[in-house]
C-alpha atoms as a PDB file:
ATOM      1  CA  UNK A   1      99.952  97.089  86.791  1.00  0.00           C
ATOM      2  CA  UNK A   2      97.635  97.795  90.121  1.00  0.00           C
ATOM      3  CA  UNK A   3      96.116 100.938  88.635  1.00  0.00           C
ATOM      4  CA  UNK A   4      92.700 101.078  87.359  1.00  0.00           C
ATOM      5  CA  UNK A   5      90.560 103.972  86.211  1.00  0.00           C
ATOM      6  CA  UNK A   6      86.132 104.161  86.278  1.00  0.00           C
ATOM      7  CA  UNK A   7      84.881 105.225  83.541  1.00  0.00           C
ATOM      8  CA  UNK A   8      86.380 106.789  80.282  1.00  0.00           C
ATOM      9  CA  UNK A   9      89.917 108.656  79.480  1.00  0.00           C
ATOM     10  CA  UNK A  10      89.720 112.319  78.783  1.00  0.00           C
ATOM     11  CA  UNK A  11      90.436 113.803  75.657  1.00  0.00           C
ATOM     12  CA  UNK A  12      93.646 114.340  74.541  1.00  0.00           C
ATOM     13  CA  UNK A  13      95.078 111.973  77.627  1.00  0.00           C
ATOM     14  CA  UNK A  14      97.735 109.802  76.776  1.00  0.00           C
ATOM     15  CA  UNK A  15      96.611 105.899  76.951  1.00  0.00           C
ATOM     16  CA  UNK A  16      98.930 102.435  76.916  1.00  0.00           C
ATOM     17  CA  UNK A  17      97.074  99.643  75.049  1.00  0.00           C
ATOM     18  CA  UNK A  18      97.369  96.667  72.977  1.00  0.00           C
ATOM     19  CA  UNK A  19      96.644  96.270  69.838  1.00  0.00           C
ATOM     20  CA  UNK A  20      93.867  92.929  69.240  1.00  0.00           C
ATOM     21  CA  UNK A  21      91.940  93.313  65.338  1.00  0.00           C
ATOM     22  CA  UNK A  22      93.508  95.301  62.722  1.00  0.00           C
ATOM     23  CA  UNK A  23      90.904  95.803  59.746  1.00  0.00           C
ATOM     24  CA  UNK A  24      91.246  97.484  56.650  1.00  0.00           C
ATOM     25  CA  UNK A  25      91.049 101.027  57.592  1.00  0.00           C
ATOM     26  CA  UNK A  26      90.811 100.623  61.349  1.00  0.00           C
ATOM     27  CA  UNK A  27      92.696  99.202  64.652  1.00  0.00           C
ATOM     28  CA  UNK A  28      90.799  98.596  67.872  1.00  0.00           C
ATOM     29  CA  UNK A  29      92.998  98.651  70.687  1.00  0.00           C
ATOM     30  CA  UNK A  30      92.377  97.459  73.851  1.00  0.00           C
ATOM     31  CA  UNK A  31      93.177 100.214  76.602  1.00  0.00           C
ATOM     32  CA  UNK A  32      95.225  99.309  79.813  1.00  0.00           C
ATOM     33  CA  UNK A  33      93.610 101.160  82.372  1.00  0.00           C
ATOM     34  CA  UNK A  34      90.347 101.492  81.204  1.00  0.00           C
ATOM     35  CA  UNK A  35      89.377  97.898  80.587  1.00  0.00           C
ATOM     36  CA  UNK A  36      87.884  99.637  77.401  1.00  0.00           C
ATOM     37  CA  UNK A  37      88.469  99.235  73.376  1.00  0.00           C
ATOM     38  CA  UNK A  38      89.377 101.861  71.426  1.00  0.00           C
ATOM     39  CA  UNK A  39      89.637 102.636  67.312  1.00  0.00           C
ATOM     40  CA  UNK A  40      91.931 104.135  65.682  1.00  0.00           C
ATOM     41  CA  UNK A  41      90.891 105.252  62.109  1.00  0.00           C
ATOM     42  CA  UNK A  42      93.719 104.659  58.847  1.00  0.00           C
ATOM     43  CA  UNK A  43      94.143 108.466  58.993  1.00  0.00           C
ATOM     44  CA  UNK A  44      95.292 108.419  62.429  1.00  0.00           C
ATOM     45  CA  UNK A  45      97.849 106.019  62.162  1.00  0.00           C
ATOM     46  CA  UNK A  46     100.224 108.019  60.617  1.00  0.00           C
ATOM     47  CA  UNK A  47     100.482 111.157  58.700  1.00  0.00           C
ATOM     48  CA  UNK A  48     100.584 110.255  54.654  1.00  0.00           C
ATOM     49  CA  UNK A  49      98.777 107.897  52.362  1.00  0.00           C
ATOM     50  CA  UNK A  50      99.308 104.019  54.142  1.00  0.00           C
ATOM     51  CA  UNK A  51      98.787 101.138  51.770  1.00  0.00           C
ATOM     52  CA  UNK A  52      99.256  98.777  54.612  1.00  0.00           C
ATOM     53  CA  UNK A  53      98.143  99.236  57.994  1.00  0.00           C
ATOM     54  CA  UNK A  54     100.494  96.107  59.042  1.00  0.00           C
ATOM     55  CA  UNK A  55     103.495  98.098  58.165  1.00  0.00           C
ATOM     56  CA  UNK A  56     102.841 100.371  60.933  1.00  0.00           C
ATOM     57  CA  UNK A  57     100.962  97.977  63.857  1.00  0.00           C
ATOM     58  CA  UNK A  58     100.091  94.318  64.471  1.00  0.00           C
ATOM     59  CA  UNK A  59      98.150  92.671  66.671  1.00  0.00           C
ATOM     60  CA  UNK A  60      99.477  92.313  69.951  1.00  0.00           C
ATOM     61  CA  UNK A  61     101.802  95.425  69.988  1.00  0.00           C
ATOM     62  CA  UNK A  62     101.721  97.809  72.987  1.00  0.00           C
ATOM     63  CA  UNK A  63     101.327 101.146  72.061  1.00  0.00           C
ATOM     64  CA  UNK A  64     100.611 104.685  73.337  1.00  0.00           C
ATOM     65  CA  UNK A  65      98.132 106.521  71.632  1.00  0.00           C
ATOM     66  CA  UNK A  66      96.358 110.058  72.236  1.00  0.00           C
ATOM     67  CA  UNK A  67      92.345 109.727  72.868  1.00  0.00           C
ATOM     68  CA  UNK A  68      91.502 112.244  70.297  1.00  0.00           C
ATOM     69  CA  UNK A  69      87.234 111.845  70.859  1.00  0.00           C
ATOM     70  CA  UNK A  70      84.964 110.046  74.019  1.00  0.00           C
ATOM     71  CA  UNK A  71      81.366 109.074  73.301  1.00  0.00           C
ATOM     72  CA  UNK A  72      80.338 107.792  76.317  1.00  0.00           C
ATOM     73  CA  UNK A  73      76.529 107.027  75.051  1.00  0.00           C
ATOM     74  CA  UNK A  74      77.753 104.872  72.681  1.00  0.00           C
ATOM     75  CA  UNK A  75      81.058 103.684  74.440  1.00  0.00           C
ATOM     76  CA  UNK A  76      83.363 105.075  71.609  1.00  0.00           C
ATOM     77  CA  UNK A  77      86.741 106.074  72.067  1.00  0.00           C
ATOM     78  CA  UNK A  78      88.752 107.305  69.108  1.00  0.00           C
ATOM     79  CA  UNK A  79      92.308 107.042  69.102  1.00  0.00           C
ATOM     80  CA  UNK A  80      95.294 108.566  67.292  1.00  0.00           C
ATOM     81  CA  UNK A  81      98.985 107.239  67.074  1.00  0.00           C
ATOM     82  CA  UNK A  82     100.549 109.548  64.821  1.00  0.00           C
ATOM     83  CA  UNK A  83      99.237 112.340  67.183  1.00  0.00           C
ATOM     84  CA  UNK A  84     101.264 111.333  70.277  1.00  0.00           C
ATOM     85  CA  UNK A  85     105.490 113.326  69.700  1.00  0.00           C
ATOM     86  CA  UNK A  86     108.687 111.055  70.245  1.00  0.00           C
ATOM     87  CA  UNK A  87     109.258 113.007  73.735  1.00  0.00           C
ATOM     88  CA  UNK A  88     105.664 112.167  75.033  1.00  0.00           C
ATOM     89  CA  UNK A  89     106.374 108.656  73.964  1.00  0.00           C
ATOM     90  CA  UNK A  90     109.413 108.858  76.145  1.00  0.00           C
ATOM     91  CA  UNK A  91     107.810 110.791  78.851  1.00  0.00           C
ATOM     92  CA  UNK A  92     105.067 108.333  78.795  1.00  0.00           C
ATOM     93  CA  UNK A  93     107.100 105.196  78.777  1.00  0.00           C
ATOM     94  CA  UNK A  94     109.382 106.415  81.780  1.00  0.00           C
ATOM     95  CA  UNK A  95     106.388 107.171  83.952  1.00  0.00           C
ATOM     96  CA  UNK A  96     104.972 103.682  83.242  1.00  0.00           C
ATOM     97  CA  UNK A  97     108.964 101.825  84.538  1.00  0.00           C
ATOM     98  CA  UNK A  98     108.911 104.413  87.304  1.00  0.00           C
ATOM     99  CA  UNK A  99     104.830 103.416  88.229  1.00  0.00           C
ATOM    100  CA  UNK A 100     106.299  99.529  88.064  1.00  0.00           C
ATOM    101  CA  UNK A 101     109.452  99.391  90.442  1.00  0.00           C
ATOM    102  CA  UNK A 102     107.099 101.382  92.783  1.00  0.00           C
ATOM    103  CA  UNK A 103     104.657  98.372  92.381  1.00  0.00           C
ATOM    104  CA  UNK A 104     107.313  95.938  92.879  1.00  0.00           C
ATOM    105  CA  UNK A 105     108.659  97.490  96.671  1.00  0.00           C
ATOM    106  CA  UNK A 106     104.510  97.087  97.299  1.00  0.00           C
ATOM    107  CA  UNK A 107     105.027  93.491  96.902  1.00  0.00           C
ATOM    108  CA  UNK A 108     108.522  93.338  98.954  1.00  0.00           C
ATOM    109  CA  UNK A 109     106.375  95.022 101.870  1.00  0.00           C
ATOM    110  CA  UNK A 110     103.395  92.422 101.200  1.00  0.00           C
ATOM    111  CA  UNK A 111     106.310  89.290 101.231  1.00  0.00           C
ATOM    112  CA  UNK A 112     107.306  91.022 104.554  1.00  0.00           C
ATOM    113  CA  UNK A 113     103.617  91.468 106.075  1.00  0.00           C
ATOM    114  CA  UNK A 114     102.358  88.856 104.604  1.00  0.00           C
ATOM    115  CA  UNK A 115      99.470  90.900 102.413  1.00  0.00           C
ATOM    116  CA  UNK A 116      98.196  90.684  98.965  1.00  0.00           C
ATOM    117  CA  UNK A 117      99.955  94.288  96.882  1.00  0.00           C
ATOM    118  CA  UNK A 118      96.955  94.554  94.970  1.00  0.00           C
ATOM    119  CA  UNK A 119      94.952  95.113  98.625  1.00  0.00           C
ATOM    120  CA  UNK A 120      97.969  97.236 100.035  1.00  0.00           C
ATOM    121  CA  UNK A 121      97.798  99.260  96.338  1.00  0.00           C
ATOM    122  CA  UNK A 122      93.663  99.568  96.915  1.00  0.00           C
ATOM    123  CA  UNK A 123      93.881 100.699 100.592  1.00  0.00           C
ATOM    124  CA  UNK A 124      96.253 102.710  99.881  1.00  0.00           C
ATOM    125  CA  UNK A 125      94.892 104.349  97.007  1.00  0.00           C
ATOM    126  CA  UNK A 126      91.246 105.062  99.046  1.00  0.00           C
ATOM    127  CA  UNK A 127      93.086 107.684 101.218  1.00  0.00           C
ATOM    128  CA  UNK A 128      96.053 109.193  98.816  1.00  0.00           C
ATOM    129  CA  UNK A 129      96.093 112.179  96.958  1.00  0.00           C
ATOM    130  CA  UNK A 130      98.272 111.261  94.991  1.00  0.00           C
ATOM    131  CA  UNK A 131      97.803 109.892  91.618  1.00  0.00           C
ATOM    132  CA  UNK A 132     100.493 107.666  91.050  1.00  0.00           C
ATOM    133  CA  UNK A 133     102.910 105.503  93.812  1.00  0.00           C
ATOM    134  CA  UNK A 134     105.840 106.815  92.212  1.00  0.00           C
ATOM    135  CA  UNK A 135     105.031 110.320  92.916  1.00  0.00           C
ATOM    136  CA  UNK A 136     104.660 110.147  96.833  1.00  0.00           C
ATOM    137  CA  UNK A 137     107.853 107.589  97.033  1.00  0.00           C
ATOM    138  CA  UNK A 138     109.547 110.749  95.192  1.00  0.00           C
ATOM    139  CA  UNK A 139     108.389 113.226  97.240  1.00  0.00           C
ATOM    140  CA  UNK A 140     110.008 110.934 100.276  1.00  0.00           C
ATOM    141  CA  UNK A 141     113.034 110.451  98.958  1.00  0.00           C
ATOM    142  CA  UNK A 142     113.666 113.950  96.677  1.00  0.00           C
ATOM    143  CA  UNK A 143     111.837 116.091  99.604  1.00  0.00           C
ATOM    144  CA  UNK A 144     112.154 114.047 102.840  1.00  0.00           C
ATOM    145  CA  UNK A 145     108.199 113.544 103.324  1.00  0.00           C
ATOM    146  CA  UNK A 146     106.753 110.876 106.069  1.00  0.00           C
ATOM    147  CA  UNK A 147     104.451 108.911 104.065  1.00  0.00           C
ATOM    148  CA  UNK A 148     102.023 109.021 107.053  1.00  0.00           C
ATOM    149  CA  UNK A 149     101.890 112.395 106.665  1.00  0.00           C
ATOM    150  CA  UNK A 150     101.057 111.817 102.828  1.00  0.00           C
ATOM    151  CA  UNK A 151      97.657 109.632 103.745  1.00  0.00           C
ATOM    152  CA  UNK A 152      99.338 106.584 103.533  1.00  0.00           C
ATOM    153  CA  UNK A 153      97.706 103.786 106.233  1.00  0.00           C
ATOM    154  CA  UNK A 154      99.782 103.771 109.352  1.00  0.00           C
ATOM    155  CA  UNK A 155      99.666  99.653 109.265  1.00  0.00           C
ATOM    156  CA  UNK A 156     102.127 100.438 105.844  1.00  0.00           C
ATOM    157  CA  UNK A 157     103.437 103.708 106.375  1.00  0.00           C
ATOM    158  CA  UNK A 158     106.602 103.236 108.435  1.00  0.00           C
ATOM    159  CA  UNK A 159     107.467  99.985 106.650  1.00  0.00           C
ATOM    160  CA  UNK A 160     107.086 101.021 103.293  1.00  0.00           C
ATOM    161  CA  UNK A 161     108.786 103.974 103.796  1.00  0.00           C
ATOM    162  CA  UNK A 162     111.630 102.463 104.739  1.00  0.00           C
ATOM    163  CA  UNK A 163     111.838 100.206 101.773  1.00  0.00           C
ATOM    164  CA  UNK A 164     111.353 103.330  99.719  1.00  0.00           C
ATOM    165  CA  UNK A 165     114.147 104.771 101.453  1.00  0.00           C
ATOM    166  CA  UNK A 166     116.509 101.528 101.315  1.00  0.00           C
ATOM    167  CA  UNK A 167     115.486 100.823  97.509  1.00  0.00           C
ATOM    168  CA  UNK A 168     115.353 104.411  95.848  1.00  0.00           C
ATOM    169  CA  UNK A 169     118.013 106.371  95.278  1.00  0.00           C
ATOM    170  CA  UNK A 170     118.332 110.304  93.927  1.00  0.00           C
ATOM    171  CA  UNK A 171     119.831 109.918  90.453  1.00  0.00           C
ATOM    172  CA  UNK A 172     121.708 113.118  90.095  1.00  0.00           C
ATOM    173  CA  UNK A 173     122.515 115.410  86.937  1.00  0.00           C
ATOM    174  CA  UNK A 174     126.002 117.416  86.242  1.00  0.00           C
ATOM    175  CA  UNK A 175     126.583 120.841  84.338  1.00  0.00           C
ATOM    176  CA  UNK A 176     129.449 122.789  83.328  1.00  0.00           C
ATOM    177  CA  UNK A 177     132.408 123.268  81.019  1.00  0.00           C
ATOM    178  CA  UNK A 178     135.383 125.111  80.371  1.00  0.00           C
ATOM    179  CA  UNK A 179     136.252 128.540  81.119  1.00  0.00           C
ATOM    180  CA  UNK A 180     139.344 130.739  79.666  1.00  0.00           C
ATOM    181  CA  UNK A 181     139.910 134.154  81.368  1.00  0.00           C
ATOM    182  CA  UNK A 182     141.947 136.390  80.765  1.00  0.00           C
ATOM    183  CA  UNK A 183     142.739 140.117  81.953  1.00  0.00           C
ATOM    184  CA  UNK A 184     145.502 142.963  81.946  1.00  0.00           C
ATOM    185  CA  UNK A 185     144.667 144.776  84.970  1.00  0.00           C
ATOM    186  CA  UNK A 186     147.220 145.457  87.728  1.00  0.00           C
ATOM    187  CA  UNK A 187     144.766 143.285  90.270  1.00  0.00           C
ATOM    188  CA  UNK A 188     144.117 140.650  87.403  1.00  0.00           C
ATOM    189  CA  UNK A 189     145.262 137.642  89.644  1.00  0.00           C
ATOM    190  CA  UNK A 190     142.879 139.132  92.509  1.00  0.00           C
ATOM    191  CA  UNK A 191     140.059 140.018  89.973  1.00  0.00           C
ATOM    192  CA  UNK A 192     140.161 136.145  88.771  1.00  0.00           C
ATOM    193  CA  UNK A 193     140.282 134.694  92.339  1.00  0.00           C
ATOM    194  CA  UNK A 194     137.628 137.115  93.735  1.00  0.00           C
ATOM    195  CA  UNK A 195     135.109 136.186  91.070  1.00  0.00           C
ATOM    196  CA  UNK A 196     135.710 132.265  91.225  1.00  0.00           C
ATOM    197  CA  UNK A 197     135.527 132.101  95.203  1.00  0.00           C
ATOM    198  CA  UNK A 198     132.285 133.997  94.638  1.00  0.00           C
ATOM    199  CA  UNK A 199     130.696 131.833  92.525  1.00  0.00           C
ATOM    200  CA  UNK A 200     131.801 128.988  94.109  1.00  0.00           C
ATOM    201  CA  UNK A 201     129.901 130.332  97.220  1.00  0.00           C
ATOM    202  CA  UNK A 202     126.379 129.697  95.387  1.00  0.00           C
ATOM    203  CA  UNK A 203     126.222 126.194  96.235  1.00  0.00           C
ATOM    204  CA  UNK A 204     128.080 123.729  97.953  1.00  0.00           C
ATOM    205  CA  UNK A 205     128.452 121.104  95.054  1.00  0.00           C
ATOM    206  CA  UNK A 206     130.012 123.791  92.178  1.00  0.00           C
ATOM    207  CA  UNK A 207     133.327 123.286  92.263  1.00  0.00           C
ATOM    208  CA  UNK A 208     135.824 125.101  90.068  1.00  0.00           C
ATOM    209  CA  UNK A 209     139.663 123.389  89.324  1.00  0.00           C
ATOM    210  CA  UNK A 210     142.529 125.469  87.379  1.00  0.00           C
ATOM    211  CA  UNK A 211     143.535 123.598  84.533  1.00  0.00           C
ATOM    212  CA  UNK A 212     146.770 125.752  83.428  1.00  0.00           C
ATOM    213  CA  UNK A 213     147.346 128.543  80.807  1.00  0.00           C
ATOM    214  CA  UNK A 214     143.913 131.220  82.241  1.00  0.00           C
ATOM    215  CA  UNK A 215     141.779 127.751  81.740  1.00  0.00           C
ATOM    216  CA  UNK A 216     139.525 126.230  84.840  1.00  0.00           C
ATOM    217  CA  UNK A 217     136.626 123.668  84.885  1.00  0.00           C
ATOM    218  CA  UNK A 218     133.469 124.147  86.217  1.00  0.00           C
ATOM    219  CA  UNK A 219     131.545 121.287  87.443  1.00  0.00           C
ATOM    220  CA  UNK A 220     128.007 121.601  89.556  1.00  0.00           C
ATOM    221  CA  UNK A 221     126.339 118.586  90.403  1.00  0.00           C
ATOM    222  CA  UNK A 222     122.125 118.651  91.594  1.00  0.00           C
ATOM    223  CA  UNK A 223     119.411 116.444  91.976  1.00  0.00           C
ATOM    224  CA  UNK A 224     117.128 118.751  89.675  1.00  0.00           C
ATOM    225  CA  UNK A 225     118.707 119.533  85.532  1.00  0.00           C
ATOM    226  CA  UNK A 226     116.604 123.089  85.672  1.00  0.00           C
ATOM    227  CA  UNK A 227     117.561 124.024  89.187  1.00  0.00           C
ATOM    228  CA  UNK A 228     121.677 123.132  88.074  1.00  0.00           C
ATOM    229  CA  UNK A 229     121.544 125.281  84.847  1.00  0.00           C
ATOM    230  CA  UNK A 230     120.025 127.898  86.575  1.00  0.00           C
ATOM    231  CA  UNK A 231     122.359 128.067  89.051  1.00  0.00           C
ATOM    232  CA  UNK A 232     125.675 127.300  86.476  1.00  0.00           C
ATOM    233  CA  UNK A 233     124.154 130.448  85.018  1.00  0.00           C
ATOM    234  CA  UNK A 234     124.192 132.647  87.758  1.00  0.00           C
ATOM    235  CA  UNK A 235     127.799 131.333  88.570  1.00  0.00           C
ATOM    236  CA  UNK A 236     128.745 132.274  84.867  1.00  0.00           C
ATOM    237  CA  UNK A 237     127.654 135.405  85.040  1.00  0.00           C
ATOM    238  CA  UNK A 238     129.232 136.011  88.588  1.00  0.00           C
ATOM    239  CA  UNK A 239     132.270 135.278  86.764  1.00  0.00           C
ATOM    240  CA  UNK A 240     131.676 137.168  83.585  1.00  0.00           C
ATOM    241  CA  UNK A 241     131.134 140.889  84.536  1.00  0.00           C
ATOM    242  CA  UNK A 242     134.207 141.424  86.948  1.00  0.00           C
ATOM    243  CA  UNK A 243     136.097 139.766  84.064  1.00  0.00           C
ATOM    244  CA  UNK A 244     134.975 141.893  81.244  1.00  0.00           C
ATOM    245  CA  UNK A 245     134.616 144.664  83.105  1.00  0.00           C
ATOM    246  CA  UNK A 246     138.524 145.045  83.557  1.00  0.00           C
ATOM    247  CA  UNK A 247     141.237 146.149  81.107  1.00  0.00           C
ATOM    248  CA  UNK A 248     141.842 143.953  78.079  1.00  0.00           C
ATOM    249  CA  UNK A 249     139.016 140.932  79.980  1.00  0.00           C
ATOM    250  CA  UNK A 250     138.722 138.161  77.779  1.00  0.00           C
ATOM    251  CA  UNK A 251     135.701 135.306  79.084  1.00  0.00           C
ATOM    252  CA  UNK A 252     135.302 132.356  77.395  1.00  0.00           C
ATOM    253  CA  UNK A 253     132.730 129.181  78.376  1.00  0.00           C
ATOM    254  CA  UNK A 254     132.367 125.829  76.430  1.00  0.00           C
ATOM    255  CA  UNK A 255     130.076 123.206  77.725  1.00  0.00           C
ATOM    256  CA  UNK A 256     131.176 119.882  78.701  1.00  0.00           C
ATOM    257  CA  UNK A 257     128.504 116.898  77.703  1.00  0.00           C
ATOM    258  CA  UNK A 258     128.343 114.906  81.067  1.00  0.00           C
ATOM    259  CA  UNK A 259     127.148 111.179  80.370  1.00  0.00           C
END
């Protein structure tokens, strides 16, 4: 990867690095970023007595590790690996692939200006706020930004914006599930339709389809999983209170699991 870092991590900042002398209590791990070497003690490694460091690391894994102490006198940086959770792992991991395909459409738009990435990555990064490439090519794609208006060059701007735009796409999420509903008033029919058209009328990609027998399925598609549960909520509920509010109203909602 392009990106380099001065200095030393913070504490408590997640770090990628590869493992390169295991000892018998200690691993020294050589940090990506950084260009520096970290330790991690035996007690570190993982939580509970180890006999054998080896059955948890070797030399030449890559690994993610939390920087648990910085002594920048000395140049030590202690490390822990049974600090860092399974979802920061993840977390951590993803924004690494998403940091790397934004690297690789830098070197599609140096094969097609004929410029070294690594100078169109430094150039670029003199004059950006923004921390990582992934998060302004984002912000063009998921909120329609001009990355000459983010402090990108205007020698790279329009190009690499549109190689952003041909080569990312918006993966999207979908919520719902299955409603029953059920009611004896005289309006029932007119109750039900009122309160589906409603909710259907919160956004334009919530659709609702009658199954048969009081049953319908609710589907709402977004680009964001927070913003479409909130708003499957709000449609819920739109649907709920007229429902139960009548004579004999019976609401019922299972979720579907969407792959």
């Amino acid at each position: 990867m392009y990106r380099r870092k001065i200095g030393f991590p913070e504490e408590n900042e997640l770090v990628f690095g590869e493992v390169t002398n295991i000892q018998h209590n200690s691993v020294f791990v050589e940090l990506d970023t950084y260009g520096r070497s970290g330790l991690i003690h035996i007690s570190e490694i993982s939580s509970g007595r180890i006999r054998n460091i080896r059955d948890y690391v070797n030399e030449g894994d890559r690994i993610i590790c939390q920087v648990i102490q910085v002594d920048e006198d000395k140049g030590h940086i202690d490390l822990s690996l049974r600090r860092v959770t399974k979802l920061q792992k993840k977390n951590k991991r993803d924004q690494r692939k998403q940091e790397q395909k934004a690297e690789k459409l830098l070197r599609d738009l140096g094969d097609e200006i004929n410029e070294y990435p690594q100078k169109i990555y430094q150039d670029i990064k003199q004059v950006t706020d923004h921390e990582y490439l992934h998060e302004a090519f984002n912000d063009v794609v998921e909120h329609d930004k001009h990355l000459s208006d983010l402090g990108f060059p205007e020698r790279y701007a329009e190009p690499l914006e549109r190689i952003v735009r041909e080569k990312i796409t918006r993966d999207t999420v979908k919520v719902g599930g299955e409603l029953t509903l059920e009611t004896y008033a005289s309006n029932g029919v007119t109750i039900i339709k009122d309160a589906l058209k409603e909710a259907e009328s919160l956004d334009d990609t919530l659709t609702i389809r009658y199954l048969g027998d009081g049953r319908y399925k609710i589907v709402l598609e977004d680009y964001n999983y927070d913003d479409a549960e909130t708003t499957l909520e709000n449609a819920l509920q739109t649907i709920k209170d007229p429902i139960q509010g009548s004579p004999g109203g019976k609401y019922e909602f299972e979720r579907t699991k969407f792959q």
